[in-house]
C-alpha atoms as a PDB file:
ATOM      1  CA  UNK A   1     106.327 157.358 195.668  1.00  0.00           C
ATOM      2  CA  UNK A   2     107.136 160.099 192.922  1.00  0.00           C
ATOM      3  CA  UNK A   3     109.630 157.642 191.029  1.00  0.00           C
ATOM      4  CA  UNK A   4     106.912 154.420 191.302  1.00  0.00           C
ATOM      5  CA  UNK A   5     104.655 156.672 189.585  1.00  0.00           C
ATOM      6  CA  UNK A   6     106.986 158.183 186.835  1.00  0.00           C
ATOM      7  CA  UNK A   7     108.095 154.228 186.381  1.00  0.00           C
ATOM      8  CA  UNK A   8     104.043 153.658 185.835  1.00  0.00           C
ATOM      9  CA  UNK A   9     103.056 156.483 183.510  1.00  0.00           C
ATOM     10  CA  UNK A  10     106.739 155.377 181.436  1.00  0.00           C
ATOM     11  CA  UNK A  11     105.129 151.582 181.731  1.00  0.00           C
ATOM     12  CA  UNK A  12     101.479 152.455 180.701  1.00  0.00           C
ATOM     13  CA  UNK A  13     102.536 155.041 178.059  1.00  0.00           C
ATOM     14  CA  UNK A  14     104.798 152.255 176.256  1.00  0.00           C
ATOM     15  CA  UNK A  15     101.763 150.166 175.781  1.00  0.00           C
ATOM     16  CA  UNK A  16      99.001 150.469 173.709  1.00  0.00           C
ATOM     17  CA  UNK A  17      97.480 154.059 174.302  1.00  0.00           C
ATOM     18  CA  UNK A  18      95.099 154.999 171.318  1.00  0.00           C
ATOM     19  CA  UNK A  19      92.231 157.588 171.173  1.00  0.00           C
ATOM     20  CA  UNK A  20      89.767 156.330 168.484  1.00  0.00           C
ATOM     21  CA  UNK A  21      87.454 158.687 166.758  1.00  0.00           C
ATOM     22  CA  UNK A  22      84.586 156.934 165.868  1.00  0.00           C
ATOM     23  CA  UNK A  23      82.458 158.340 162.944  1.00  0.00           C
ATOM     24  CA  UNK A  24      82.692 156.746 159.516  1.00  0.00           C
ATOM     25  CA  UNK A  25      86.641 157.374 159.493  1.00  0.00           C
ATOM     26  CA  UNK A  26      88.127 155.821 162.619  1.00  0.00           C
ATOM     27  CA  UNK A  27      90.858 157.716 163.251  1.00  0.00           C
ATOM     28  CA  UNK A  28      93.443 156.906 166.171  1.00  0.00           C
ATOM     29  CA  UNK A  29      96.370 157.777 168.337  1.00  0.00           C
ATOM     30  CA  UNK A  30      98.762 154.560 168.557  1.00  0.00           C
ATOM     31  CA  UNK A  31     101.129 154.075 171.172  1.00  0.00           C
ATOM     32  CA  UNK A  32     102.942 157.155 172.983  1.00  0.00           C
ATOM     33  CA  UNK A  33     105.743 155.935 174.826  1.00  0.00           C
ATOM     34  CA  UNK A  34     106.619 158.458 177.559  1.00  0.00           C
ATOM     35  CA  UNK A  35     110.306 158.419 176.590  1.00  0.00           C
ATOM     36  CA  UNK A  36     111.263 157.361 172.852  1.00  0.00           C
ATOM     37  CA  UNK A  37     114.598 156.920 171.191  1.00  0.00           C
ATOM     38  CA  UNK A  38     115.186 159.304 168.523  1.00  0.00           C
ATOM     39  CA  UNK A  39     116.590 155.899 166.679  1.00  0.00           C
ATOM     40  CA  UNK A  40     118.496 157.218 163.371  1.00  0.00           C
ATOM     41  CA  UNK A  41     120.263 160.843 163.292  1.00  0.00           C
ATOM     42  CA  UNK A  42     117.653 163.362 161.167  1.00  0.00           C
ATOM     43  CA  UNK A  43     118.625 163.186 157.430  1.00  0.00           C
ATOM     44  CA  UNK A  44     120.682 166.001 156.530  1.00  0.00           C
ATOM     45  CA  UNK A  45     118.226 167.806 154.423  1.00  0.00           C
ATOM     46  CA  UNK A  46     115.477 167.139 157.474  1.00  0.00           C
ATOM     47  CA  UNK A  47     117.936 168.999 160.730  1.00  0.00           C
ATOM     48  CA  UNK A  48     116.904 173.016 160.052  1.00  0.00           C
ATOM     49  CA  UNK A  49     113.120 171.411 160.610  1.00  0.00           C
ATOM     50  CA  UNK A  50     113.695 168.913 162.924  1.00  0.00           C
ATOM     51  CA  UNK A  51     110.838 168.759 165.908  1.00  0.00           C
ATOM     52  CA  UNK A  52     113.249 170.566 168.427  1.00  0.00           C
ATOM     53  CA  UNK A  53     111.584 174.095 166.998  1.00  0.00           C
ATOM     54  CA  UNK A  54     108.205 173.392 167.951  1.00  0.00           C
ATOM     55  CA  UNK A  55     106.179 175.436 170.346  1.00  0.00           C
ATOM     56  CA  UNK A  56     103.597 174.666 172.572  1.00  0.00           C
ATOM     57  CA  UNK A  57     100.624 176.429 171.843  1.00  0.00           C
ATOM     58  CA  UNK A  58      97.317 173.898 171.873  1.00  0.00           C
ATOM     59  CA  UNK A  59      94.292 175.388 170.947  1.00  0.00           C
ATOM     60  CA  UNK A  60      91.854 176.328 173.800  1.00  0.00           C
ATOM     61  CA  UNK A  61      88.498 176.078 171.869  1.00  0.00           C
ATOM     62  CA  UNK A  62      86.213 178.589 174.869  1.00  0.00           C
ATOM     63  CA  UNK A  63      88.661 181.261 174.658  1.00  0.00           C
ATOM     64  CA  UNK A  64      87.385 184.108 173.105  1.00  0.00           C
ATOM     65  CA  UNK A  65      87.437 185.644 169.747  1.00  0.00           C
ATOM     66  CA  UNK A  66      88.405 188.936 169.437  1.00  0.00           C
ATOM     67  CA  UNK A  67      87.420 189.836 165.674  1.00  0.00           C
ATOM     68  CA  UNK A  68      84.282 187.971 166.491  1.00  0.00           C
ATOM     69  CA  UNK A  69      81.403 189.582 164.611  1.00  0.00           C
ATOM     70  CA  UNK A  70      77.391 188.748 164.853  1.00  0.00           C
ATOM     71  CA  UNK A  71      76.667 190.482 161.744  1.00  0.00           C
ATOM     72  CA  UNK A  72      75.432 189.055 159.796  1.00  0.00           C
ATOM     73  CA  UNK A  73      73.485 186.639 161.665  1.00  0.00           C
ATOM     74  CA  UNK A  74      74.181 182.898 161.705  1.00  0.00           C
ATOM     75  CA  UNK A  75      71.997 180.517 160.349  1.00  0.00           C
ATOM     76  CA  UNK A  76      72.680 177.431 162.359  1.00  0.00           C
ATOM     77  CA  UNK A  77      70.322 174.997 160.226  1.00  0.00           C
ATOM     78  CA  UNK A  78      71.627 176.362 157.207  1.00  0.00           C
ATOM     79  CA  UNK A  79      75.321 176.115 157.710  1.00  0.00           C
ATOM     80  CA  UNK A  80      75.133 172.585 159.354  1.00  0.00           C
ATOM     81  CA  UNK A  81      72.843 170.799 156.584  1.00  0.00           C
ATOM     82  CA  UNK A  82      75.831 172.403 153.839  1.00  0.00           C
ATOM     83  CA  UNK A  83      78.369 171.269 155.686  1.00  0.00           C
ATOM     84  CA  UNK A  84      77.361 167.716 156.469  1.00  0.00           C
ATOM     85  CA  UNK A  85      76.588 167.205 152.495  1.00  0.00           C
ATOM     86  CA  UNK A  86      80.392 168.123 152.477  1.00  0.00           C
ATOM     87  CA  UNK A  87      81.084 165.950 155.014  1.00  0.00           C
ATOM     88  CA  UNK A  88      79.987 163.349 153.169  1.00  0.00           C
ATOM     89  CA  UNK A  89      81.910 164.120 149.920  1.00  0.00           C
ATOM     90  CA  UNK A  90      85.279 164.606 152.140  1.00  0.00           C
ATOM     91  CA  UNK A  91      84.670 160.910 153.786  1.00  0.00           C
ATOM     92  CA  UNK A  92      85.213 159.649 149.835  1.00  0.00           C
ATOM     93  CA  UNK A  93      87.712 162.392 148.834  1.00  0.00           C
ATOM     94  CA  UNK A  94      90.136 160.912 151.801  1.00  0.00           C
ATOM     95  CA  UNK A  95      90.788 157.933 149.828  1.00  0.00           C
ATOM     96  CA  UNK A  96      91.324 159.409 146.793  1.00  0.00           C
ATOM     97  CA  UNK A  97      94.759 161.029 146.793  1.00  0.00           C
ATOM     98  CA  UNK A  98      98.636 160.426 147.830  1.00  0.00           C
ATOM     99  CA  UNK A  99     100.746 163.087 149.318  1.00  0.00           C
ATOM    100  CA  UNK A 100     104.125 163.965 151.186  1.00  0.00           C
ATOM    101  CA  UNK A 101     104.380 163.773 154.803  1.00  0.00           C
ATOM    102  CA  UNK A 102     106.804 166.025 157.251  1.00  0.00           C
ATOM    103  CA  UNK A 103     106.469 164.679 160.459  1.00  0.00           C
ATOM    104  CA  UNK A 104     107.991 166.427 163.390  1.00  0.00           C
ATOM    105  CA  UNK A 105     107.803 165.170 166.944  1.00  0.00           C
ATOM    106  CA  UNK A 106     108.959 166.918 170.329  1.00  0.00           C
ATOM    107  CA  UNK A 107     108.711 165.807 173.915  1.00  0.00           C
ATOM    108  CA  UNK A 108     109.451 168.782 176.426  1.00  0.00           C
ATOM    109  CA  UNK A 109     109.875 168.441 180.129  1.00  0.00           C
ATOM    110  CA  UNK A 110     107.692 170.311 182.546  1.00  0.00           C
ATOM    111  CA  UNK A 111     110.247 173.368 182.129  1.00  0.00           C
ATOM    112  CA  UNK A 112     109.206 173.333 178.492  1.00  0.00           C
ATOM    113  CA  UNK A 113     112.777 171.984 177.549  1.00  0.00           C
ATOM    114  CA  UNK A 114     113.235 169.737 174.485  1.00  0.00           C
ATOM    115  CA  UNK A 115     113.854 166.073 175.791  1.00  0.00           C
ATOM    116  CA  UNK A 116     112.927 163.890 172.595  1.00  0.00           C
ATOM    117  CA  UNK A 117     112.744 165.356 169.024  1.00  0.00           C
ATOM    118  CA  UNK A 118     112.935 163.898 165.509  1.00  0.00           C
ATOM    119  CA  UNK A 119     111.334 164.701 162.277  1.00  0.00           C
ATOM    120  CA  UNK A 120     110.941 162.508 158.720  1.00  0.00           C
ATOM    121  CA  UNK A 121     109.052 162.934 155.202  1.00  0.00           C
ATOM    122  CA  UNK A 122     107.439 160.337 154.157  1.00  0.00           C
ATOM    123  CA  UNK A 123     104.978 159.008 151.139  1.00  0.00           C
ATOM    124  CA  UNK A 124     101.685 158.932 152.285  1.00  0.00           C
ATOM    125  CA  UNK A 125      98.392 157.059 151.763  1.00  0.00           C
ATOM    126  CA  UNK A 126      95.016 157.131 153.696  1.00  0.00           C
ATOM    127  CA  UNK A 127      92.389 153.914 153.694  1.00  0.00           C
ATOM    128  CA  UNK A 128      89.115 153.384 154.746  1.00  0.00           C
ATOM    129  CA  UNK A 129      88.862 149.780 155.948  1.00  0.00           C
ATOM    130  CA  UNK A 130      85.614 148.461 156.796  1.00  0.00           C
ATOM    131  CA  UNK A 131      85.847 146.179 159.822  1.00  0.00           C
ATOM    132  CA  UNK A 132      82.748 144.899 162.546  1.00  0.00           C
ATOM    133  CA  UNK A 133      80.672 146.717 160.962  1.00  0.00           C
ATOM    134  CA  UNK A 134      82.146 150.275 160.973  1.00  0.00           C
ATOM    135  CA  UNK A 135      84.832 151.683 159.604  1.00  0.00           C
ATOM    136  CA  UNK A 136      88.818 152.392 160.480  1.00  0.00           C
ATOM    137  CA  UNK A 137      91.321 154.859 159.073  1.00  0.00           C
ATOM    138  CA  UNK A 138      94.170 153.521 157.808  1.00  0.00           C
ATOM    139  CA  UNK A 139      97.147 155.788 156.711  1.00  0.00           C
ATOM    140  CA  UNK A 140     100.259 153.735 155.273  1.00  0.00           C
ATOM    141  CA  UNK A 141     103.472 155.421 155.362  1.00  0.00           C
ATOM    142  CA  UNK A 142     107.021 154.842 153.403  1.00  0.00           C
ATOM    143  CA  UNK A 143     109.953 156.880 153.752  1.00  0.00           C
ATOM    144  CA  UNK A 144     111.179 159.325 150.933  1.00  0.00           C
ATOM    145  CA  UNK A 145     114.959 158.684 150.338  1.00  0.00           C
ATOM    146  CA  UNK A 146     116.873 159.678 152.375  1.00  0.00           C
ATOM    147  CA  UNK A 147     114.820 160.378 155.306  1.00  0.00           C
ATOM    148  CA  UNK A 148     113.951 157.319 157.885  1.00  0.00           C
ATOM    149  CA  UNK A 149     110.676 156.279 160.326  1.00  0.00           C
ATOM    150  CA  UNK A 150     110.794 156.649 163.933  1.00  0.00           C
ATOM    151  CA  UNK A 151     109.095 155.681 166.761  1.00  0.00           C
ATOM    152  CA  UNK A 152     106.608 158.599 167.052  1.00  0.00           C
ATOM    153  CA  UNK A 153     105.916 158.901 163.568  1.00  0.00           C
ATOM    154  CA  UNK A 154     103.368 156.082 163.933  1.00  0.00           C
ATOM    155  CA  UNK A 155     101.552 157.277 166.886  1.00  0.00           C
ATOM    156  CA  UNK A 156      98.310 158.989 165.328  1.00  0.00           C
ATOM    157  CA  UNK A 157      96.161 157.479 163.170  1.00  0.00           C
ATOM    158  CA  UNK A 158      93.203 159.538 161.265  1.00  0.00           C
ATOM    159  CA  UNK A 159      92.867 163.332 162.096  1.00  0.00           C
ATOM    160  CA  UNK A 160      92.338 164.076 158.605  1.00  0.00           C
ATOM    161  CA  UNK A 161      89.002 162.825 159.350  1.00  0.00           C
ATOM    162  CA  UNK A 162      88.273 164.995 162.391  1.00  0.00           C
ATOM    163  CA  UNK A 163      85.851 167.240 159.731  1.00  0.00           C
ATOM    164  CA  UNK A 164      83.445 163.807 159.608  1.00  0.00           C
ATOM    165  CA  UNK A 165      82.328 165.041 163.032  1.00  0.00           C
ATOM    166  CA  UNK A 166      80.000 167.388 161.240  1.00  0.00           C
ATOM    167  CA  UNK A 167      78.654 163.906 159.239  1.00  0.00           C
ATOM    168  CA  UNK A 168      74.486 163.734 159.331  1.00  0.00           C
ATOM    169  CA  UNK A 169      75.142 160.634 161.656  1.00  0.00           C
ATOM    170  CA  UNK A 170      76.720 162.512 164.187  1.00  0.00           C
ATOM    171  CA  UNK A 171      75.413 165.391 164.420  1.00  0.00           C
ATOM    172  CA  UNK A 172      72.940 164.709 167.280  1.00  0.00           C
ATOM    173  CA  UNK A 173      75.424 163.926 169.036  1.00  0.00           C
ATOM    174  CA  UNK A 174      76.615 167.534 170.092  1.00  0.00           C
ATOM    175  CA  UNK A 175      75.757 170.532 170.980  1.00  0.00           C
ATOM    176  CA  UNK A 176      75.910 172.812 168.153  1.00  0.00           C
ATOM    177  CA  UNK A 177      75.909 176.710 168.221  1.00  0.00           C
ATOM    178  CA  UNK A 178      76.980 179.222 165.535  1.00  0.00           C
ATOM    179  CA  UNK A 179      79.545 181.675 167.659  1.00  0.00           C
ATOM    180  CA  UNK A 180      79.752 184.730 165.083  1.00  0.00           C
ATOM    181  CA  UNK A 181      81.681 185.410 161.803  1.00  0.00           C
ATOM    182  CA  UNK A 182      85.630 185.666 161.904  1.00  0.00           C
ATOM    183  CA  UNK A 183      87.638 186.614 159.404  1.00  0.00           C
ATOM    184  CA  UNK A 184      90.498 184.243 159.167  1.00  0.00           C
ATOM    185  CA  UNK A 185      93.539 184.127 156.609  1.00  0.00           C
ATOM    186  CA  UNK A 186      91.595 186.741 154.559  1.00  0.00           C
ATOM    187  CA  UNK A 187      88.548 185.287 154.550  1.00  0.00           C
ATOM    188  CA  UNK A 188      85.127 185.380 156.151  1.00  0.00           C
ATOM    189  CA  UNK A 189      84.203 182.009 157.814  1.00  0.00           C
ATOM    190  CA  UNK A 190      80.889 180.887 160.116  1.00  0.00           C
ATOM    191  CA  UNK A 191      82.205 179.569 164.150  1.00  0.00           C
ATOM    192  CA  UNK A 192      80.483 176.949 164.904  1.00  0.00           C
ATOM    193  CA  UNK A 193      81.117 175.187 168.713  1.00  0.00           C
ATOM    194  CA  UNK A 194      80.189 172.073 169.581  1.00  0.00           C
ATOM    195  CA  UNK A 195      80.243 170.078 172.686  1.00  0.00           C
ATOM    196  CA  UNK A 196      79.583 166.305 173.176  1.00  0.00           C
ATOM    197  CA  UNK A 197      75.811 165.842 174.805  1.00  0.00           C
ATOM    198  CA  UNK A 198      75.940 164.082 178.007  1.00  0.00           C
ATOM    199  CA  UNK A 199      72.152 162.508 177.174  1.00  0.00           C
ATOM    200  CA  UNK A 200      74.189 161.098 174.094  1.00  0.00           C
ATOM    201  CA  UNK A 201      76.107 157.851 173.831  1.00  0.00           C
ATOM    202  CA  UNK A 202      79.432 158.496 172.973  1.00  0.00           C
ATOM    203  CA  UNK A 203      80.047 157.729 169.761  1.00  0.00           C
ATOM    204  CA  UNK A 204      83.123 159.643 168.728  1.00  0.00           C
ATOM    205  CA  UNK A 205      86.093 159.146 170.281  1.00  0.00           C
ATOM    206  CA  UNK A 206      87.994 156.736 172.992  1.00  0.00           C
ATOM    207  CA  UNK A 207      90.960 156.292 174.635  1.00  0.00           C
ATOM    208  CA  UNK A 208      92.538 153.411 175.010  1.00  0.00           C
ATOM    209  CA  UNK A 209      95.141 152.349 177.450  1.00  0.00           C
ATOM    210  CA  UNK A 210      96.138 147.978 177.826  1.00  0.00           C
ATOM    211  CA  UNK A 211      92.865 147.254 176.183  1.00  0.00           C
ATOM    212  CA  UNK A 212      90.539 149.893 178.514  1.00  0.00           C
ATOM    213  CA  UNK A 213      89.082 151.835 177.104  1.00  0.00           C
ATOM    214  CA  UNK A 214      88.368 155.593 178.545  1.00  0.00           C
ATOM    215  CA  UNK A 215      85.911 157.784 176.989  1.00  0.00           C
ATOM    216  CA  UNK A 216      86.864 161.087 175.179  1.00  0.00           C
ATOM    217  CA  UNK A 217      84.081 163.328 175.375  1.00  0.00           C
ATOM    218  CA  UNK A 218      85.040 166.077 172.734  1.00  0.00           C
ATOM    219  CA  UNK A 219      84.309 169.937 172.710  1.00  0.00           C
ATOM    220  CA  UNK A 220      85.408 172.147 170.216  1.00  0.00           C
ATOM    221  CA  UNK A 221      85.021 174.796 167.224  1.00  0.00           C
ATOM    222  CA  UNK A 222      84.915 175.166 163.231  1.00  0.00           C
ATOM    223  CA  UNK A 223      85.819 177.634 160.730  1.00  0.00           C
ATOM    224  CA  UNK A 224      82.903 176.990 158.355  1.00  0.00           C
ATOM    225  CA  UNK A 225      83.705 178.810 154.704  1.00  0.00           C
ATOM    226  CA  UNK A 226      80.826 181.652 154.310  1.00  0.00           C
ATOM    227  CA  UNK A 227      80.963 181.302 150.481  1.00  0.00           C
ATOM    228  CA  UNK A 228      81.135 177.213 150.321  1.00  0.00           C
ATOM    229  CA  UNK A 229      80.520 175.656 153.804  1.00  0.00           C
ATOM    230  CA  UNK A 230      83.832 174.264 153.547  1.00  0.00           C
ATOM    231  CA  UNK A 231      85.378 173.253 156.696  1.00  0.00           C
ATOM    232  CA  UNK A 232      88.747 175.596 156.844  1.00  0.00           C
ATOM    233  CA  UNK A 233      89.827 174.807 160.542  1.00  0.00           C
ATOM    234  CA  UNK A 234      89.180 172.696 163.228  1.00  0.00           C
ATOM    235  CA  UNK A 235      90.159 172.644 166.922  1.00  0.00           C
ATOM    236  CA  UNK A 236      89.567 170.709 169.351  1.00  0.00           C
ATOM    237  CA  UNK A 237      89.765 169.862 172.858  1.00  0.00           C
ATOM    238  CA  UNK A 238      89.193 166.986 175.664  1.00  0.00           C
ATOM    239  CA  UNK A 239      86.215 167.850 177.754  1.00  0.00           C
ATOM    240  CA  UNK A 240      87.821 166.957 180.977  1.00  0.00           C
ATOM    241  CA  UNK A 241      90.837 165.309 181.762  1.00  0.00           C
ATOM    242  CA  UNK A 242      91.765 161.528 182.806  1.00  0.00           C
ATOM    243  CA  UNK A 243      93.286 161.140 186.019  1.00  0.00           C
ATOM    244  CA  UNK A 244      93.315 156.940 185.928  1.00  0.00           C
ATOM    245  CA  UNK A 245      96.319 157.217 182.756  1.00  0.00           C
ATOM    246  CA  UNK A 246      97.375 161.128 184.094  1.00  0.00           C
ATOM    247  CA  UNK A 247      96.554 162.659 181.037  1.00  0.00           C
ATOM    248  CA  UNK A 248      95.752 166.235 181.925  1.00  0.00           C
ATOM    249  CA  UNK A 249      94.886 167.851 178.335  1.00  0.00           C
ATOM    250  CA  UNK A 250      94.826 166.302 174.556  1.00  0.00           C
ATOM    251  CA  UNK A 251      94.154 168.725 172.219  1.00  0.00           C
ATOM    252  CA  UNK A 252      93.945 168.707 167.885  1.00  0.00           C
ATOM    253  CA  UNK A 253      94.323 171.654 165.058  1.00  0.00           C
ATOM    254  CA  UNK A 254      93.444 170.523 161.574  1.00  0.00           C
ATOM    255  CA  UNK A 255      93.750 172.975 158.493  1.00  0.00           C
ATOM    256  CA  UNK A 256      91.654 172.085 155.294  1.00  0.00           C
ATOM    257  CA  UNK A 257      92.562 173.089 151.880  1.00  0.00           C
ATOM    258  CA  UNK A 258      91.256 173.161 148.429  1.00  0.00           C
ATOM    259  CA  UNK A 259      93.882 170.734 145.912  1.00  0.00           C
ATOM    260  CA  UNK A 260      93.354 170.903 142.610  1.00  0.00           C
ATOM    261  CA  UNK A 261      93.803 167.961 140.398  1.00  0.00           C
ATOM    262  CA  UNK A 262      96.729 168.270 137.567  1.00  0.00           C
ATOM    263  CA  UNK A 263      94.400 168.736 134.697  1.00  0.00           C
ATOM    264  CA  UNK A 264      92.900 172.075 136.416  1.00  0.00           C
ATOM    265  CA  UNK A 265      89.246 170.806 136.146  1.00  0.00           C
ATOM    266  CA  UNK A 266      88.713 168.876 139.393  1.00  0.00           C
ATOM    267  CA  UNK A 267      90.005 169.451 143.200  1.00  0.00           C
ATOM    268  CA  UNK A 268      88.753 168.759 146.642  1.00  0.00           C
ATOM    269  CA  UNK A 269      88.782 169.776 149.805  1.00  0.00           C
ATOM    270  CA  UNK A 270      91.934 167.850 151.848  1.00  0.00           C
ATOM    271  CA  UNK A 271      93.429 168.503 155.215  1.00  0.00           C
ATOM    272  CA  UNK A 272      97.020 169.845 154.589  1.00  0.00           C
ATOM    273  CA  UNK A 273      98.278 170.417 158.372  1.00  0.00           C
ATOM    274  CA  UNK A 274      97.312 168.453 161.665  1.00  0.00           C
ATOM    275  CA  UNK A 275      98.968 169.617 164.933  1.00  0.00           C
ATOM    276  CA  UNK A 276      98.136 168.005 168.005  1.00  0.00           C
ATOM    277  CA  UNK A 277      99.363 168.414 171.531  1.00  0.00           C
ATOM    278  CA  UNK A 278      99.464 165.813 174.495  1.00  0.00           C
ATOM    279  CA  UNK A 279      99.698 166.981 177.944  1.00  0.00           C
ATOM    280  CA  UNK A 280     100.481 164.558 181.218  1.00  0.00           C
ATOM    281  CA  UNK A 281     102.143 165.001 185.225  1.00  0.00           C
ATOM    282  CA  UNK A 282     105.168 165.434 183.692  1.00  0.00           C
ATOM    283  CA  UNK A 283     105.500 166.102 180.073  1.00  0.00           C
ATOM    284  CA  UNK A 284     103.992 167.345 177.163  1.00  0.00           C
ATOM    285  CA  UNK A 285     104.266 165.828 173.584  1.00  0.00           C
ATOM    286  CA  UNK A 286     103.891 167.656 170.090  1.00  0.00           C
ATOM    287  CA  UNK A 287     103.210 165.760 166.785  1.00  0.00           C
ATOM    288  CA  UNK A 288     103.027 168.020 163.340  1.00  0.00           C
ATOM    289  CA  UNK A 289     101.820 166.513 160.151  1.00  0.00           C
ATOM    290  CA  UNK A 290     102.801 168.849 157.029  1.00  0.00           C
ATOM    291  CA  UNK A 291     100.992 167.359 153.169  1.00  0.00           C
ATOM    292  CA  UNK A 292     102.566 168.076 150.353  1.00  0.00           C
ATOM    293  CA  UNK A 293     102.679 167.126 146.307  1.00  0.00           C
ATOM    294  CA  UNK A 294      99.344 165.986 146.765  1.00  0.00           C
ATOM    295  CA  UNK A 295      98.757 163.214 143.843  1.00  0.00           C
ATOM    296  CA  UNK A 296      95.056 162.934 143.246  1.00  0.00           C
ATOM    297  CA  UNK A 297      93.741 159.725 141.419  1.00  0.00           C
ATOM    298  CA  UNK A 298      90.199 160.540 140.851  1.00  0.00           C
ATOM    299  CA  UNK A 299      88.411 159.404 137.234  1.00  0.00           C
ATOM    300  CA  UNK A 300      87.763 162.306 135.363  1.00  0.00           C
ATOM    301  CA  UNK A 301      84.727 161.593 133.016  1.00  0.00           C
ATOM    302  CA  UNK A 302      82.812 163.041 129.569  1.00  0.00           C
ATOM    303  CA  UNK A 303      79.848 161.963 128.111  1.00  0.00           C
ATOM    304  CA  UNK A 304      79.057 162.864 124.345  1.00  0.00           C
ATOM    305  CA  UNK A 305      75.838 161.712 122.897  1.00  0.00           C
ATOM    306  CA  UNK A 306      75.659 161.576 119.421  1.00  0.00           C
ATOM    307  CA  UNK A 307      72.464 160.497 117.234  1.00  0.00           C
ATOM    308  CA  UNK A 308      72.986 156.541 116.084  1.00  0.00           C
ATOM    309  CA  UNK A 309      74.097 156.339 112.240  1.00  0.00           C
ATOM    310  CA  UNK A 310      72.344 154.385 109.542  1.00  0.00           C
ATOM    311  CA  UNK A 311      72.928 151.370 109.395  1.00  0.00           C
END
């Protein structure tokens, strides 16, 4: 009975298995087969990082904080309606630069032993594609020389979006509560939680598994700047787990940061690290995204009026 259901998950998991976040960036996990061939040996300057290193450690966003602070206290209006009007400018920031990708993949057993690990850079671009009505993340990816794609390095599609959840349009759909002030990385941020509302449609995220698709309902927390209402760090977390495709736990870490554009007068806000951690029976799965050399090709413009000459 044991080995007809390992042969199942291995079947189901080789398939199309995607979790679809959708806001106005879809954003997606492709298919996660539950044993993948490490295809080409890492690239020589790629083996001292290669995905074997990586610890399991997913965020658990209702644990508590210990340098939680209340003072000052949180205003909850004021901190959401600044941080969905940067919401809004990171939706149209997302297309606007290249970077380089480090990828690093692990699949441990239930002992937490390494099974299947590989890691590649790659050149990176994210898309907005409009489609039905909505919109889907795209994120095209080419291999720097010398390093090669692999299997896993294709399954997640979008988590530099995850910030959009705090988009005008979705708002409503969650629970929102301001935990506190932290201080994190030196600096003093807003918590804000949020939970999925069960009088709410879901609108956010699904999983998909051979076409079906099984809701997501999404809980989690945000490290809001104090000084800009930036988003610094997300985490989040599945509300409950999926018995029908055994997926016990699926949680996401994204890191924000501010890149400046080469000639020093522009930057934006860009995610610059996505973790995220898969959990089923009988294995887990890690996937790290690293950016780097971020290219940005926004128009810089300058407007000089000057008073019309005689003719």
């Amino acid at each position: 009975m044991a080995a007809e259901r390992h042969r199942t998950v291995s079947r189901w998991l080789c398939k199309v298995l995607s979790f679809a976040l959708l806001m106005p960036a879809l954003w997606g996990l492709a298919p996660l087969p539950a044993v993948v061939s490490a295809g080409k040996q890492p690239h020589e300057s790629e083996k001292k990082v290669s995905g074997q290193n990586l610890q399991w450690a997913p965020p658990k966003v209702d644990a508590p904080l210990k340098s939680l602070s209340m003072t000052p206290p949180c205003n909850l209006s004021e901190v959401l309606e600044h941080t969905a009007a940067n919401s809004l400018v990171l939706a149209s920031n997302l297309e606007k630069f290249t970077a380089q990708e480090h990828i690093e993949y692990v699949m441990l057993d239930q002992h937490g032993m390494a099974k299947e690990f590989d890691s590649g850079s790659f050149n990176y671009v994210y898309w907005i594609e409009q489609q039905n009505g909505g919109s889907v993340s795209r994120e095209y990816r080419t291999p720097v020389k010398g390093s090669h794609a692999f299997r896993a390095s294709g399954q997640d599609i979008g988590q530099a979006a995850m910030a959009l959840i705090f988009n005008p349009d979705l708002q409503t759909d969650y629970e929102m509560k301001c935990e506190g002030m932290d201080k994190r990385n030196g600096q003093l941020d807003w918590v804000v939680h949020f939970q999925q509302r069960k009088d709410r449609p879901n609108r956010t995220a699904t999983i998909w598994v051979d076409d079906v698709a099984y809701p997501g309902m999404l809980k989690g927390r945000a490290w809001i700047s104090k000084e800009n209402f930036q988003v610094i760090h997300l985490e989040t977390n599945l509300m409950g787990d999926i018995p029908a495709i055994w997926l016990q736990e699926l949680a996401v870490s994204v890191d924000y940061a501010f890149v400046r554009a080469p000639s020093g007068n522009l930057g934006v806000w860009l995610p610059n690290n996505i973790a995220i951690y898969w959990k089923f029976e009988d294995r887990r799965v890690i996937l790290v995204h690293a950016f780097a050399d971020f290219q940005l090709f926004a128009i810089e413009t300058k407007e000089k009026i000057q008073e019309p000459k005689e003719p």
